[in-house]
Protein backbone atom coordinates (compact mmCIF):
# COMPACT_ATOMS: atom_id res chain seq x y z
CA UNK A 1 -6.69 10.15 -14.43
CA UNK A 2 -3.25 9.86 -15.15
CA UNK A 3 0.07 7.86 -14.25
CA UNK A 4 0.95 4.18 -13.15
CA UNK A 5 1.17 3.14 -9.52
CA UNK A 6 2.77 0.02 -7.95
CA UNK A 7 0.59 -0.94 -4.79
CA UNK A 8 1.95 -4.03 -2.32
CA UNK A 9 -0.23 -5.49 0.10
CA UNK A 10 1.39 -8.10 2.89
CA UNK A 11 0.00 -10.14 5.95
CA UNK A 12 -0.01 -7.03 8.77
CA UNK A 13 -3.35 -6.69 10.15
CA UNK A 14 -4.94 -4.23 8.81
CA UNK A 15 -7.10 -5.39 5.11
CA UNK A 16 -8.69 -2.56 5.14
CA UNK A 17 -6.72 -0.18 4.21
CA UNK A 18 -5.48 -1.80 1.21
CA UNK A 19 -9.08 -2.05 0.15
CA UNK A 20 -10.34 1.30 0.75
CA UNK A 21 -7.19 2.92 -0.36
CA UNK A 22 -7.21 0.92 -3.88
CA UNK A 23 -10.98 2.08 -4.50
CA UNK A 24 -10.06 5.43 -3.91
CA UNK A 25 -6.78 5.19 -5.40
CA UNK A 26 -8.44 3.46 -8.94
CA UNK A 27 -10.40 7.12 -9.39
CA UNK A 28 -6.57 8.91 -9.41
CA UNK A 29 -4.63 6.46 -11.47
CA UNK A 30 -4.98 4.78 -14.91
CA UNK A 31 -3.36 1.45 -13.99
CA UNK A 32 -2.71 0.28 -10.43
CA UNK A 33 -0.50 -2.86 -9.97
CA UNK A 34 -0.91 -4.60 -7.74
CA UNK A 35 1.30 -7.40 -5.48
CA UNK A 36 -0.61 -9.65 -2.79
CA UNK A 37 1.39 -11.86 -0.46
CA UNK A 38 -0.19 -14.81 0.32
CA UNK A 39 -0.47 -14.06 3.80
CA UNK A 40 -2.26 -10.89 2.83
CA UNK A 41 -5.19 -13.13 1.19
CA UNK A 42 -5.33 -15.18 4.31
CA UNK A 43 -5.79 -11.91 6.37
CA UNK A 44 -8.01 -10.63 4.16
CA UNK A 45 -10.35 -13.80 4.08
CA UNK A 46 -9.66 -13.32 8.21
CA UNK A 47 -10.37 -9.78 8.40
CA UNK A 48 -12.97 -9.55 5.66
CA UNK A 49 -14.90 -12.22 5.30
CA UNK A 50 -14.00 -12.56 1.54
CA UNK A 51 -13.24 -15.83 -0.14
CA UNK A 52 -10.69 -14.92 -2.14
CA UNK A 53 -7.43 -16.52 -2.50
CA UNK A 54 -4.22 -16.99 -5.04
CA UNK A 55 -6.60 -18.67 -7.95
CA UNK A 56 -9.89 -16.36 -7.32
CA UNK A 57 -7.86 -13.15 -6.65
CA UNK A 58 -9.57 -10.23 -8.76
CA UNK A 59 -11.04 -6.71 -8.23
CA UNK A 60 -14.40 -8.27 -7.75
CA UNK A 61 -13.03 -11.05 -5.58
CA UNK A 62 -11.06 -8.60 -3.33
CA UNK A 63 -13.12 -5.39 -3.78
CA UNK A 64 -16.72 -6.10 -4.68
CA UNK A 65 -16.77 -4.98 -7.76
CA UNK A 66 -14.84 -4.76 -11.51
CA UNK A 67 -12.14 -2.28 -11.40
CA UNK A 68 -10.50 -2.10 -14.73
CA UNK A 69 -7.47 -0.32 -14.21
CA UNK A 70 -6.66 -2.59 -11.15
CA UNK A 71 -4.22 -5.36 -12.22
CA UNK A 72 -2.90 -8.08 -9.80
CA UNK A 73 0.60 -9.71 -10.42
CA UNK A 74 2.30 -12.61 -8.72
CA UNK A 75 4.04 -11.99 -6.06
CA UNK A 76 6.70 -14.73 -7.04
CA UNK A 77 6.50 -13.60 -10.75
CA UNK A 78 9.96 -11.51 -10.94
CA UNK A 79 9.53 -10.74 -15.18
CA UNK A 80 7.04 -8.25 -14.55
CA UNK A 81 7.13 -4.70 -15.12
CA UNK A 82 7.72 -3.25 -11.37
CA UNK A 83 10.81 -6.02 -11.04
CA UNK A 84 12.77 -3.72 -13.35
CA UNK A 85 14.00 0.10 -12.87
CA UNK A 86 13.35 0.67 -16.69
CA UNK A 87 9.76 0.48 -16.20
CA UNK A 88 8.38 3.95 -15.44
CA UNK A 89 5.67 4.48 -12.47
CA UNK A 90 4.70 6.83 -10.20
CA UNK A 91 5.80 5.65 -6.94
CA UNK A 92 4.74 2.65 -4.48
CA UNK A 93 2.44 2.44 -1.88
CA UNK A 94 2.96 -0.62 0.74
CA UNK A 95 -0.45 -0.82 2.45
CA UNK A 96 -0.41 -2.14 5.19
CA UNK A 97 3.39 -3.04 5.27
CA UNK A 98 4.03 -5.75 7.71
CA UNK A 99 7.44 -5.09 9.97
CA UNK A 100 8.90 -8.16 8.45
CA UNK A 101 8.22 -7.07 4.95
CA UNK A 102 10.02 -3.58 6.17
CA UNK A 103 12.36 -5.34 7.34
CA UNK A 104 13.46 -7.32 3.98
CA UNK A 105 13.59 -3.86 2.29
CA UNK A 106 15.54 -2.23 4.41
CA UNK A 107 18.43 -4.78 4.11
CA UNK A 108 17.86 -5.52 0.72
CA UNK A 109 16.52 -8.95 0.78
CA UNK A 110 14.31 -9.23 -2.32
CA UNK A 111 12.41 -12.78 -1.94
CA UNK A 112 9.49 -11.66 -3.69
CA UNK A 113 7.70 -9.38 -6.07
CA UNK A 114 6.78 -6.44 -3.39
CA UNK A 115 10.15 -6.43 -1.79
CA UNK A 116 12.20 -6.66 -5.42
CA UNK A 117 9.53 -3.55 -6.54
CA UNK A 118 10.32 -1.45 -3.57
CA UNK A 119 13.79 -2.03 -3.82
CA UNK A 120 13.79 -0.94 -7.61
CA UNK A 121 12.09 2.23 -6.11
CA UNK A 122 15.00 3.35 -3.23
CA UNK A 123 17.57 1.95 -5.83
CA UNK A 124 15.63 4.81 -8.80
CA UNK A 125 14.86 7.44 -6.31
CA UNK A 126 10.96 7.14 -6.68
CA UNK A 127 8.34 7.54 -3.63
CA UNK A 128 7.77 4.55 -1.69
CA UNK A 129 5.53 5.09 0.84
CA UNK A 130 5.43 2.15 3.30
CA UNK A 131 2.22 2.17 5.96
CA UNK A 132 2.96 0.07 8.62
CA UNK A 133 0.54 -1.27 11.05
CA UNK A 134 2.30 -2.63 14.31
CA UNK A 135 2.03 -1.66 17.77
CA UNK A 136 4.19 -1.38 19.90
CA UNK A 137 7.49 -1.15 18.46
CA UNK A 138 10.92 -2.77 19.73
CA UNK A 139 14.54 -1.23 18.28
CA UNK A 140 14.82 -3.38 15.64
CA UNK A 141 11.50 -2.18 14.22
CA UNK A 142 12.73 1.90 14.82
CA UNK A 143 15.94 1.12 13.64
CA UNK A 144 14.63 -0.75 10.25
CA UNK A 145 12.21 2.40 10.00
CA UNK A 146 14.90 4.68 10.31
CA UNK A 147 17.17 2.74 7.98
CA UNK A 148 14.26 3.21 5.34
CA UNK A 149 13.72 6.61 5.80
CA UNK A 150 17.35 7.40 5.52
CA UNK A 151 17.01 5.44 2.22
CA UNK A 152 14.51 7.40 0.82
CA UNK A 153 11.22 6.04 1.94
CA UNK A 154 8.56 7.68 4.11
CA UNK A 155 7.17 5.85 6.90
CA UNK A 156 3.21 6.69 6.90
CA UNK A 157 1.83 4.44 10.11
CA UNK A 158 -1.63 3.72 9.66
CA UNK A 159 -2.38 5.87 12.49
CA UNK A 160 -6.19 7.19 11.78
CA UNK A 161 -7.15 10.93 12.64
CA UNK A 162 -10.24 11.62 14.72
CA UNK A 163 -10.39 15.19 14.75
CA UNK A 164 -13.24 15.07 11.61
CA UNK A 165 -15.37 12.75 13.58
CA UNK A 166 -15.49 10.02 11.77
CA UNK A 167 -18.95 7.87 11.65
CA UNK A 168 -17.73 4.39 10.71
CA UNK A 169 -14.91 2.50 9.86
CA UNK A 170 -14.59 3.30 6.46
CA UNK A 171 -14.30 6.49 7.25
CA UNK A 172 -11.82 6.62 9.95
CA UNK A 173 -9.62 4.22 7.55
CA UNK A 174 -10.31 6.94 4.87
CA UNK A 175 -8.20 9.15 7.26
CA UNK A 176 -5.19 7.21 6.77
CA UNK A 177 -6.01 6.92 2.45
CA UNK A 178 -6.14 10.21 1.99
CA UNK A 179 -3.22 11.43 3.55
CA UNK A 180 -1.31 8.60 1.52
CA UNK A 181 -2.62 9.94 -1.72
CA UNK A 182 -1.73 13.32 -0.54
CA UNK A 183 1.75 11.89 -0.11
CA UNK A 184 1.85 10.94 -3.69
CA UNK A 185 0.68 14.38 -5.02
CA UNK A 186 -3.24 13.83 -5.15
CA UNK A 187 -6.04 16.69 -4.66
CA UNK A 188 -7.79 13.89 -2.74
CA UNK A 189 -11.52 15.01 -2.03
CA UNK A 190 -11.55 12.66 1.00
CA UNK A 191 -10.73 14.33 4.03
CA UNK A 192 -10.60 17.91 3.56
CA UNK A 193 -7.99 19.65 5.11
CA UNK A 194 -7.59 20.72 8.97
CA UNK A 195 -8.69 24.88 9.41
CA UNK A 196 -9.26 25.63 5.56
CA UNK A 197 -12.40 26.68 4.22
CA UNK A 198 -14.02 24.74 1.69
């Protein structure tokens, strides 16, 4: 378990993702740090049933349980590590990534922590992996979505895979994990992959 990873989690339907994917992400990383917008807390509490919120939010708060290499920043705080290119990480995740927070990125408007972090990624040439969850899309979401692909970003939707029959939630969710941690250069043990033999 090696490396640091920035993860972002904003108000797009969608909690969890960003909860399965940061328990499966905390086995593959030795410090996750995460940024969660305020909306995101209100979805979560929506989505979720959790109580958490700004004051209350921890791993146990958010995830059931103590995580230790899970850290959560501000998202107004702007002298943290992510807010600066000299800090080294492995890449960011955005999960989900709301259109409007895609949007901010892909002009450059960095009015918080997650859109400042994933700007310091495009501007340093590290993955940022942004999985939006919107449906349908007009031109000015394509066009943003091109924009940040031209820029450097890939565009993972959370689009979930049925072709390993997934029993439950969590595991059609798990669809869309793995194949972001196989985006950031993970042997996830997941989802194995389509046709090869085990």
């Amino acid at each position: 378990m090696t490396g640091k990873l920035v993860v972002g989690i904003t108000g797009a339907s969608g909690a969890i993702y960003a909860v399965r994917f940061l328990q499966h992400a905390s086995r593959y990383f030795s410090q996750l740090l995460v940024i969660a917008s305020e909306h995101a807390l209100s979805v979560a509490r929506a989505e979720l049933g959790t109580e958490v919120d700004a004051h209350t939010l921890c791993p146990q708060s958010l995830l059931g349980a103590e995580y230790p290499n899970i850290v959560f920043l501000n998202p107004k705080d702007y002298f943290t590590p992510p807010a600066s290119g000299s800090f080294r990480h492995d890449g960011m995740v955005i999960i989900p990534c709301s259109m409007g927070t895609a949007g901010r990125i892909a002009h450059g408007v960095s009015d918080d922590l997650i859109a400042r972090a994933a700007d310091v990624c495009l501007k340093e040439r590290r993955k940022l992996i942004l999985v939006v969850r919107e449906t349908p899309l007009n031109l000015i979401h394509l066009r943003t979505l091109t924009t940040l692909t031209e820029a450097g970003a890939v565009v993972l939707p959370a689009a979930p895979a049925f072709y390993h029959r997934p029993q439950s939630v969590e595991e059609l969710v798990d669809t869309v994990v793995a194949r972001v941690l196989q985006q950031l250069g993970v042997e996830q043990q997941i989802v194995s992959q389509w046709q090869v033999e085990e």
